[in-house]
N, C-alpha and C. Protein backbone atom coordinates (compact mmCIF):
# COMPACT_ATOMS: atom_id res chain seq x y z
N UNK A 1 -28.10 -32.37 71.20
CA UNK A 1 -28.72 -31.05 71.10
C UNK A 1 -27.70 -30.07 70.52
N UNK A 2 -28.21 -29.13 69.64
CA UNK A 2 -27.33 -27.90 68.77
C UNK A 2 -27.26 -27.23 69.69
N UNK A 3 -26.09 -26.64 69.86
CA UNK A 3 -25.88 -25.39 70.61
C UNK A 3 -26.39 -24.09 70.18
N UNK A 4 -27.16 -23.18 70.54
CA UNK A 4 -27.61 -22.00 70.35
C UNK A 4 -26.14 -21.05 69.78
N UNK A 5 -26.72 -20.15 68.73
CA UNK A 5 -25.32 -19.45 68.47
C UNK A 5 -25.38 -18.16 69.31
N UNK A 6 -24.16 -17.87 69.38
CA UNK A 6 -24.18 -16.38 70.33
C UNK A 6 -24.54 -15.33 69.95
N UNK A 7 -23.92 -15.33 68.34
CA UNK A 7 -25.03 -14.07 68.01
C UNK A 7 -25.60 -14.56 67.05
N UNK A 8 -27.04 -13.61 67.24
CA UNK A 8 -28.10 -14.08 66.52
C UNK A 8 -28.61 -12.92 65.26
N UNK A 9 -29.29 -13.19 64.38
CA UNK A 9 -29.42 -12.21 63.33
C UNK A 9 -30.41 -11.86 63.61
N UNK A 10 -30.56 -10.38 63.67
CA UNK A 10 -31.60 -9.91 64.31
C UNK A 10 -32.35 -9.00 62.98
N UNK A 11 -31.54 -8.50 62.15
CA UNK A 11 -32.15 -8.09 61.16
C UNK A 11 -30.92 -7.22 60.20
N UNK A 12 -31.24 -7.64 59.37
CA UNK A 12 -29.86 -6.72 58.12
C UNK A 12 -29.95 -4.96 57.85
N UNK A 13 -29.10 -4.38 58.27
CA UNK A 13 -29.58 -3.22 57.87
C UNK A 13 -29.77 -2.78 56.44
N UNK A 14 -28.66 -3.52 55.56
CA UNK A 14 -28.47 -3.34 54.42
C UNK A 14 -29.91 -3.66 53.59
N UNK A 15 -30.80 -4.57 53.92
CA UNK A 15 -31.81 -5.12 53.02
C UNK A 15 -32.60 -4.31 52.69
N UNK A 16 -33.07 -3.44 53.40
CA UNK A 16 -33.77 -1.67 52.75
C UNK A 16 -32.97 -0.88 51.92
N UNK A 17 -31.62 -0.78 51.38
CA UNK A 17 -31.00 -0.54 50.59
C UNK A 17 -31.53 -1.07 49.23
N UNK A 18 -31.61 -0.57 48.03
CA UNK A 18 -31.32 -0.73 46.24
C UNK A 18 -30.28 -1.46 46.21
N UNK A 19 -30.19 -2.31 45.52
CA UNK A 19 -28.98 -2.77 44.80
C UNK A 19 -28.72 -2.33 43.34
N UNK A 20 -27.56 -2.03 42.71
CA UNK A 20 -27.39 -1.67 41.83
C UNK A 20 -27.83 -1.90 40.61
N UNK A 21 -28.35 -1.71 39.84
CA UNK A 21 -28.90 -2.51 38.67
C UNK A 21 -27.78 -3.15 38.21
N UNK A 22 -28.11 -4.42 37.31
CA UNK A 22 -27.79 -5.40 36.79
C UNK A 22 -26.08 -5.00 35.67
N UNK A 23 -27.37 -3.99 35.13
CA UNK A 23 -26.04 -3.18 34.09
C UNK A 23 -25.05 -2.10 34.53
N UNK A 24 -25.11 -1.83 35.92
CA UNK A 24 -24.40 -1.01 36.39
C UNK A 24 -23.55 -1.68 37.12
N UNK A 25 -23.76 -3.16 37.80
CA UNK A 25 -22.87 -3.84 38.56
C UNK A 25 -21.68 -4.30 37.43
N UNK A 26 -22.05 -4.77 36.13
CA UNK A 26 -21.05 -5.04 35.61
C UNK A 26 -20.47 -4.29 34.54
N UNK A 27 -20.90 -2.78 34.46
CA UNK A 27 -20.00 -1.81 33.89
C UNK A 27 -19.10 -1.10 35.21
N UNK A 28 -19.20 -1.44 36.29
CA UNK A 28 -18.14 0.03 37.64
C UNK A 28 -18.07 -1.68 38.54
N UNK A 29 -17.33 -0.85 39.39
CA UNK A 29 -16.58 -1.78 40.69
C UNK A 29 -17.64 -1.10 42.16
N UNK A 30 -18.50 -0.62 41.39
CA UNK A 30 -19.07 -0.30 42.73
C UNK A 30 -19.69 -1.38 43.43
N UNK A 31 -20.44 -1.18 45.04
CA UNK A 31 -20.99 -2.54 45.76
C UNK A 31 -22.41 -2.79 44.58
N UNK A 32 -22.55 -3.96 45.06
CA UNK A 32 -23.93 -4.05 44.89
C UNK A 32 -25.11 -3.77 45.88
N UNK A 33 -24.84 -4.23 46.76
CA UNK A 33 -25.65 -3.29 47.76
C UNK A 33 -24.54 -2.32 48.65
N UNK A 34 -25.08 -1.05 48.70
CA UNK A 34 -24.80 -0.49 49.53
C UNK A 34 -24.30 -0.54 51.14
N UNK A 35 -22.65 -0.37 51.26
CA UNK A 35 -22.53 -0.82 53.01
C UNK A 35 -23.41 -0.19 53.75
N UNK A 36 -23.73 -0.79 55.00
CA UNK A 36 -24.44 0.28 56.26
C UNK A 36 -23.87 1.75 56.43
N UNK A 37 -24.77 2.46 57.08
CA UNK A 37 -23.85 3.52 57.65
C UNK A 37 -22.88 3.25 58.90
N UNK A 38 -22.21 4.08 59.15
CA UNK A 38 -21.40 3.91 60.57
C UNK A 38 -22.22 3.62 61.28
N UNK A 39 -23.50 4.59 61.53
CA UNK A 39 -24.14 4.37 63.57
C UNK A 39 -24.59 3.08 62.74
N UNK A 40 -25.13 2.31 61.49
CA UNK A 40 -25.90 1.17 61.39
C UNK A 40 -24.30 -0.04 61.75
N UNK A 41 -23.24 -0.03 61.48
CA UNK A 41 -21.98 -0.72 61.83
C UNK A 41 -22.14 -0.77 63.38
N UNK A 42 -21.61 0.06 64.11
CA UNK A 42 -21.27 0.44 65.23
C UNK A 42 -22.27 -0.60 66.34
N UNK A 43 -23.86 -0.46 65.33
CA UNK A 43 -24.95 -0.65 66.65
C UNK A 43 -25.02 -2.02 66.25
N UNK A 44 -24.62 -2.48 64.80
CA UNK A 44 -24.97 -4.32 64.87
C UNK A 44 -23.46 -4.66 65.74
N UNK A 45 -22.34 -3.95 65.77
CA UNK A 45 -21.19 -4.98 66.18
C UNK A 45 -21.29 -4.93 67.94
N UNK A 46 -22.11 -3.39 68.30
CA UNK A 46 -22.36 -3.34 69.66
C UNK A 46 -23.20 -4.71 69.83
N UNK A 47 -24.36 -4.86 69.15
CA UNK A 47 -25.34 -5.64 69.90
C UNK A 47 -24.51 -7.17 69.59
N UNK A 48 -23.54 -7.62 68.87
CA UNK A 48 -22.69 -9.14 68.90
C UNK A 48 -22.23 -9.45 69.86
N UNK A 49 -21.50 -7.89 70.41
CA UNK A 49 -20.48 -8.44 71.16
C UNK A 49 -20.63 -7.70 72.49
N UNK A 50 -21.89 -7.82 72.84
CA UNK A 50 -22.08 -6.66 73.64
C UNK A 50 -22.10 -7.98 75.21
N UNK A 51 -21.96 -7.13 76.46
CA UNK A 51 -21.47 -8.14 77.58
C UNK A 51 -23.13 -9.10 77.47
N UNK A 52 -22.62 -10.40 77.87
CA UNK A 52 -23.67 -11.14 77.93
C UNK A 52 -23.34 -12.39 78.81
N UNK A 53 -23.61 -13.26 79.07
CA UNK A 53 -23.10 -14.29 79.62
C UNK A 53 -21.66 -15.42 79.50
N UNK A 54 -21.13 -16.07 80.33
CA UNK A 54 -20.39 -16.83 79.98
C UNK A 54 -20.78 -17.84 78.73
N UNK A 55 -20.43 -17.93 77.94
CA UNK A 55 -20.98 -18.72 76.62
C UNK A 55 -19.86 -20.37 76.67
N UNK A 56 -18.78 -20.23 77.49
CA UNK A 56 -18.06 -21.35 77.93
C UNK A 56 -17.02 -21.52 76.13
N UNK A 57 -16.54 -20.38 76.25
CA UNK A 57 -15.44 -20.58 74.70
C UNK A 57 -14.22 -20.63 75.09
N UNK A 58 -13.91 -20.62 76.33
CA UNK A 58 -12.39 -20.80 77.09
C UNK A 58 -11.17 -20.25 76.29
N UNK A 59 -11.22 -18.93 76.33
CA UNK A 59 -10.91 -17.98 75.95
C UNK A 59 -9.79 -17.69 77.01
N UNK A 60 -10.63 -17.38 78.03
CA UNK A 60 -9.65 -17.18 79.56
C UNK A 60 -8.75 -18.51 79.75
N UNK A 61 -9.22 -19.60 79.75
CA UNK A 61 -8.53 -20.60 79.94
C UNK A 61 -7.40 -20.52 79.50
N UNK A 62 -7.48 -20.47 77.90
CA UNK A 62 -5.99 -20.62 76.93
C UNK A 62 -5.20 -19.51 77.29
N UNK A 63 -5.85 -18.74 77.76
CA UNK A 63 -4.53 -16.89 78.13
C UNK A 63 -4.14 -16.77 79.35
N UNK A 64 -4.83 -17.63 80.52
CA UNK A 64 -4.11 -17.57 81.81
C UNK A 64 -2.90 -18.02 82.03
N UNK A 65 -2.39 -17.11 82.10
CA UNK A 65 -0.55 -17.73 82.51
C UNK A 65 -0.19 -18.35 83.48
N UNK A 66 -1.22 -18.60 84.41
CA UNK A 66 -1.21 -19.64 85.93
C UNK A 66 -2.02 -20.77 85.62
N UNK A 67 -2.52 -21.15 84.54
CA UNK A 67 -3.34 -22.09 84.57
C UNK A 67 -4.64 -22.56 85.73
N UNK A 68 -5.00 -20.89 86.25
CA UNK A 68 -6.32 -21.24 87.32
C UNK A 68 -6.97 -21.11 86.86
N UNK A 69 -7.74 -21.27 85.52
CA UNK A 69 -8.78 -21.16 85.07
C UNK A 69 -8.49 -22.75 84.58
N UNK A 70 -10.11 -23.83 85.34
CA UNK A 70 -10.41 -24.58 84.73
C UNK A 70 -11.67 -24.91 84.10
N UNK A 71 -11.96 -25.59 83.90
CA UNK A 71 -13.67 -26.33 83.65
C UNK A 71 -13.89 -27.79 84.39
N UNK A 72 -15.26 -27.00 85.29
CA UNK A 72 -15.12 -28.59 85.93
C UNK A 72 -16.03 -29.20 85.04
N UNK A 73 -16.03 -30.38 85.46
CA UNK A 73 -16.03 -31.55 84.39
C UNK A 73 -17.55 -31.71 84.63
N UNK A 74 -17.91 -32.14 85.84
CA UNK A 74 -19.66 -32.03 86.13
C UNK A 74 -20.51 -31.29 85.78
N UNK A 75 -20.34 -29.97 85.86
CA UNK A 75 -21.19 -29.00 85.95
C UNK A 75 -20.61 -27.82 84.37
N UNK A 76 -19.67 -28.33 83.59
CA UNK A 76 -18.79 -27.92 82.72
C UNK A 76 -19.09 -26.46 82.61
N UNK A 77 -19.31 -25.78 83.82
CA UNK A 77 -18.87 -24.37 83.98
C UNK A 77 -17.36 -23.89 84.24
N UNK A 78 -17.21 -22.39 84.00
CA UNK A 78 -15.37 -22.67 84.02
C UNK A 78 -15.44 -21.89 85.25
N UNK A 79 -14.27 -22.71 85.86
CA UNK A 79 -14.02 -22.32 87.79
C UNK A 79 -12.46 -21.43 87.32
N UNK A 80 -12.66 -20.43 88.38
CA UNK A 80 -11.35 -20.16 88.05
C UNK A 80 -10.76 -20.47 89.90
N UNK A 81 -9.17 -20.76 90.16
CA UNK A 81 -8.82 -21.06 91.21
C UNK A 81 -8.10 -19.46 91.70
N UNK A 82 -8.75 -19.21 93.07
CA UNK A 82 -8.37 -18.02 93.65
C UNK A 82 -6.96 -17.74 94.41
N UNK A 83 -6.58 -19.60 94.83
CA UNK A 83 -5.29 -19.38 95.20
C UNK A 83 -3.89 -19.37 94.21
N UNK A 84 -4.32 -19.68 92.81
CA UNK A 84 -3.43 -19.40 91.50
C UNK A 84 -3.43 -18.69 91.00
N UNK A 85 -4.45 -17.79 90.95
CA UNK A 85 -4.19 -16.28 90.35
C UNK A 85 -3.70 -15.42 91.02
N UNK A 86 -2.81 -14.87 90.04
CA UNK A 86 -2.38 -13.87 90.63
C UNK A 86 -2.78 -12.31 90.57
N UNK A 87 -4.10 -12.01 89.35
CA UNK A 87 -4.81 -11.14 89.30
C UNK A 87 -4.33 -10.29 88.46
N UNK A 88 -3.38 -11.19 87.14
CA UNK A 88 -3.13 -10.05 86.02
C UNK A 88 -3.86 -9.62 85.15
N UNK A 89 -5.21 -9.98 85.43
CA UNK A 89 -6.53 -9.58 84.45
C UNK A 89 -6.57 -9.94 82.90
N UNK A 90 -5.37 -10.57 82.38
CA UNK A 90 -5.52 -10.76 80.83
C UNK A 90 -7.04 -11.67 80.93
N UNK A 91 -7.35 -12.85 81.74
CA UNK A 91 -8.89 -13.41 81.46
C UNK A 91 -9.96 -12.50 81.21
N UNK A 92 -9.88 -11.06 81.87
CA UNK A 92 -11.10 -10.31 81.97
C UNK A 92 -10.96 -9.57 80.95
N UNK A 93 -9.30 -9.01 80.43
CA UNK A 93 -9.30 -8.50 79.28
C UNK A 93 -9.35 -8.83 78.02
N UNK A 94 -9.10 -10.14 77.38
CA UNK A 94 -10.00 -10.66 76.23
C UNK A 94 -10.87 -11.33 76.22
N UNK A 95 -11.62 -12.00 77.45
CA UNK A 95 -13.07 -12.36 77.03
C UNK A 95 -14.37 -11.53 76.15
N UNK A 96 -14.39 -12.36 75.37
CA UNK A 96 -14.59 -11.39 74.29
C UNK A 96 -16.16 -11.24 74.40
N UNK A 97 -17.14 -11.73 75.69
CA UNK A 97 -18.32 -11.63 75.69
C UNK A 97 -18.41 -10.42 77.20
N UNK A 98 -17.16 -10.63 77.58
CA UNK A 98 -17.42 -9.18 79.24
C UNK A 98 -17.85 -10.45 80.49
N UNK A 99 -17.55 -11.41 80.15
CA UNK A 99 -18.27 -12.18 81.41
C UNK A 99 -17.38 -12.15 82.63
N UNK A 100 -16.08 -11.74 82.90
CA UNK A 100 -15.26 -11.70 83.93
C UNK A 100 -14.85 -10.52 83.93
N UNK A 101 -14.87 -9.82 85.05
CA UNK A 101 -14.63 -9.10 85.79
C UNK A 101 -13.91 -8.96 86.74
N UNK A 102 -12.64 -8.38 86.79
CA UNK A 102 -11.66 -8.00 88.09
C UNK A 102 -11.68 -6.92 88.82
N UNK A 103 -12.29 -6.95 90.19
CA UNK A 103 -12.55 -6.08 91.19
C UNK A 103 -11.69 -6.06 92.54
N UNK A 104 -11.64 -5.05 93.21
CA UNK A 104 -10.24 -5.16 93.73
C UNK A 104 -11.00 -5.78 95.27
N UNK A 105 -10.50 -6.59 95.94
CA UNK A 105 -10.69 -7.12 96.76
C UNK A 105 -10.66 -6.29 98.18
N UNK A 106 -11.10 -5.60 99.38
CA UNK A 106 -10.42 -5.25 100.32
C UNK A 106 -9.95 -6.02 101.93
């Protein structure tokens, strides 16, 4: 089975844009189509990378400096071990989907 991709194309902003005519693309260096605007940038890179589930890219794994982040093998979800961390948050700070979270314990 294919793995589903994480992000999905939801729709181009650019494709309602003109493209340049034919004779204008190859007299100037201008685009051919027109980039997005900012809020049209901003809101496709929000909705990529916006928090969503563990997607299992072991991200945390490779950056834990204690090596408590594993994957168990059965259930190939990633476990992280509570008595090896030491709670320097780099896992929560580049997972690049928001799926971990460090909360302070009392």
């Amino acid at each position: 089975m294919k793995p589903e991709p994480v992000c999905r194309v939801i729709g181009d902003s650019r494709r309602g844009a003109e493209p340049l005519p034919l004779e204008k693309r190859l007299a100037s260096f201008e685009e051919a189509v027109p980039a997005p605007s900012l809020e049209d940038a901003v809101a496709e890179a929000m909705r990529c990378t916006a928090s969503s589930p563990c997607v299992y890219c072991e991200v945390c794994q490779l950056i834990c400096p204690d090596l408590a982040i594993t994957r168990d093998e059965k259930t190939r979800s990633i476990v992280i071990d509570l008595d090896y961390c030491k709670g320097c948050a780099l896992c929560a700070r580049y997972c690049p989907h928001g799926a971990i979270e460090m909360v302070v314990d009392d």
